[in-house]
C-alpha atoms as a PDB file:
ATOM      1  CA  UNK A   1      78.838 277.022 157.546  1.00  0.00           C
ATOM      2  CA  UNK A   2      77.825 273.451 157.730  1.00  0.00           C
ATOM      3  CA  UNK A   3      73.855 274.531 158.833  1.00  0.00           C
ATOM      4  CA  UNK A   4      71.034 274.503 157.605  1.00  0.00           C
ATOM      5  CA  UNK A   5      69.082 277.272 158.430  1.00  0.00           C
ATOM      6  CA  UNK A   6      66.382 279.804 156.895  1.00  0.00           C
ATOM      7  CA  UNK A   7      65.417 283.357 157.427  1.00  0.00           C
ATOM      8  CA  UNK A   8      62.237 282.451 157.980  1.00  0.00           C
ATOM      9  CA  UNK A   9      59.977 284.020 161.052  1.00  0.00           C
ATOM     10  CA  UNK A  10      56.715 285.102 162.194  1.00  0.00           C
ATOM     11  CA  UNK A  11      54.760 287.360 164.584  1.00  0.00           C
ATOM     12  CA  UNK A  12      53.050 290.295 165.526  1.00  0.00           C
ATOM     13  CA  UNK A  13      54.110 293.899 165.195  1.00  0.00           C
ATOM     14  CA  UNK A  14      54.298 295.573 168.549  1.00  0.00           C
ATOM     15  CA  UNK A  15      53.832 298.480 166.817  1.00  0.00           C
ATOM     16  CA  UNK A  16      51.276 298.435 164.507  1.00  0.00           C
ATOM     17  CA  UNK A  17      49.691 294.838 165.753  1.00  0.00           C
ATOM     18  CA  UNK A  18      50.099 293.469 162.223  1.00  0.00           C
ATOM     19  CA  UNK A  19      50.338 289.776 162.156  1.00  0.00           C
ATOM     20  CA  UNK A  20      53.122 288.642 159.478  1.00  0.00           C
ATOM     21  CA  UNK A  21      55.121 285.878 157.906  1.00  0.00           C
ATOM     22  CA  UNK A  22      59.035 287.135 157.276  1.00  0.00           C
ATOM     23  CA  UNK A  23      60.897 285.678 154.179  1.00  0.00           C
ATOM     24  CA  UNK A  24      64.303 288.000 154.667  1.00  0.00           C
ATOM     25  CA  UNK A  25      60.947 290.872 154.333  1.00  0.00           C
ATOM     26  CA  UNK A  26      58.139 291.610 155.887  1.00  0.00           C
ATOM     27  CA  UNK A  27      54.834 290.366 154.396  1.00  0.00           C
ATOM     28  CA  UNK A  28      52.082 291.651 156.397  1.00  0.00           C
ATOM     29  CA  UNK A  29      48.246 289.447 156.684  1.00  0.00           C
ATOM     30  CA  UNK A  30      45.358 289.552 158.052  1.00  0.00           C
ATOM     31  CA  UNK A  31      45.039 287.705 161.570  1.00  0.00           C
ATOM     32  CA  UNK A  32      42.951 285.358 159.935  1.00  0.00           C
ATOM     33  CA  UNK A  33      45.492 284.675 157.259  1.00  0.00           C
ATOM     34  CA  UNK A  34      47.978 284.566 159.630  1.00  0.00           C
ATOM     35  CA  UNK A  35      46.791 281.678 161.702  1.00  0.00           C
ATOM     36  CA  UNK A  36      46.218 279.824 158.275  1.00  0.00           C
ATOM     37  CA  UNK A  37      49.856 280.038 157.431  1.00  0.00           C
ATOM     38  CA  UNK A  38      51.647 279.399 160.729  1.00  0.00           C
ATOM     39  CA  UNK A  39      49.249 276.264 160.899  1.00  0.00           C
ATOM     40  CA  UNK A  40      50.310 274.508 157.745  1.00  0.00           C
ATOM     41  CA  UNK A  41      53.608 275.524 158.147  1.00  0.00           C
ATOM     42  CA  UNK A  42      53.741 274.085 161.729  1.00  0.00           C
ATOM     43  CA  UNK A  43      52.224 270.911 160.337  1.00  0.00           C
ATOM     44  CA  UNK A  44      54.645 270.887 157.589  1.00  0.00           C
ATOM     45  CA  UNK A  45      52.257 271.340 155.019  1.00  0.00           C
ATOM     46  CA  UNK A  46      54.418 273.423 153.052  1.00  0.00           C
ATOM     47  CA  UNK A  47      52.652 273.862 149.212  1.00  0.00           C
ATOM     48  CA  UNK A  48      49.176 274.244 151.315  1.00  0.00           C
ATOM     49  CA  UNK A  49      50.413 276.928 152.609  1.00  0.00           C
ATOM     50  CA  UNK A  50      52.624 278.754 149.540  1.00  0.00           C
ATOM     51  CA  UNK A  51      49.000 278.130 147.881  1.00  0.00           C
ATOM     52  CA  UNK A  52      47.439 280.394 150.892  1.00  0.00           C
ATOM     53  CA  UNK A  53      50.279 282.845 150.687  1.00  0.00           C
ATOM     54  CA  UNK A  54      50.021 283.221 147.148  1.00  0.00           C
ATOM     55  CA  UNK A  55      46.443 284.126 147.475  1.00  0.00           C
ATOM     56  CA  UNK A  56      46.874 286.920 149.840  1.00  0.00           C
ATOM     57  CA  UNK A  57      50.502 288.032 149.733  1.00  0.00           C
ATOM     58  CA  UNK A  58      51.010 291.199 147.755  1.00  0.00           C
ATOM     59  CA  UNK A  59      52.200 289.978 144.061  1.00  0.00           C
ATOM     60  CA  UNK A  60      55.423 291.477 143.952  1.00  0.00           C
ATOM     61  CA  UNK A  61      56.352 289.000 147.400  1.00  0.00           C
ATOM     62  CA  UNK A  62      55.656 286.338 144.781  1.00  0.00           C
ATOM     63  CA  UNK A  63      59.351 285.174 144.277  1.00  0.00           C
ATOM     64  CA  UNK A  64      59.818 285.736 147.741  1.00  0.00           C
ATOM     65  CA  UNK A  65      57.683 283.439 148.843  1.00  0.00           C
ATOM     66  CA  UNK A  66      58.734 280.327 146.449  1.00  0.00           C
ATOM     67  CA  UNK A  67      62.731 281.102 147.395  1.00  0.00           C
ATOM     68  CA  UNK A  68      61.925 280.320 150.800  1.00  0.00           C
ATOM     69  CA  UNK A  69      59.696 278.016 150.840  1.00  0.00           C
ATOM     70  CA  UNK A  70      61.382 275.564 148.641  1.00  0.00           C
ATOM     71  CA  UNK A  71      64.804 276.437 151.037  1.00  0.00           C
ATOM     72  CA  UNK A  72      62.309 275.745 153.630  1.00  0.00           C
ATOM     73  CA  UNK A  73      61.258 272.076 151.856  1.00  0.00           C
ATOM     74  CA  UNK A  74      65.298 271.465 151.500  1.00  0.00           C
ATOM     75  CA  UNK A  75      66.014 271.851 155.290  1.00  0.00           C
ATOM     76  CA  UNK A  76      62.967 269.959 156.252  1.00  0.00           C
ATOM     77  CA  UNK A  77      63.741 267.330 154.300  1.00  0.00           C
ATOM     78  CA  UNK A  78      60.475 267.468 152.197  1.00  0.00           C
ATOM     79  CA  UNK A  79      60.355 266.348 148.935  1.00  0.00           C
END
């Protein structure tokens, strides 16, 4: 449509009180994890944090996680 944008979100589950990145699914971390991620990926500091996500992200998320990020380097403008 013209836009770039990505499915890309973050937050905390009212419900449960998870703290989680969302890549079009869920993938839940610890708070500590958490702040990690949403740090590097505020400062743009995108393969810091696929490296953290990698680490702690359940393995079958794996694929997940590059999709997006890489869409996320593309829109950003990152090479």
């Amino acid at each position: 449509m013209g836009v770039n944008v990505s499915n890309v979100g973050h937050g905390t589950d009212f419900s449960t009180g998870e703290k989680y990145i969302e890549f079009h699914r869920r993938i839940n971390l610890s708070k500590k994890d958490y702040d990690i991620v949403v740090s590097l990926l505020s400062k743009n500091e995108i393969e810091n944090a696929r490296t953290k996500l990698l680490e702690v992200a359940p393995k079958n998320s794996l694929k997940t996680i590059d999709l997006f990020l890489d869409d996320l380097k593309v829109i950003q403008g990152i090479k």
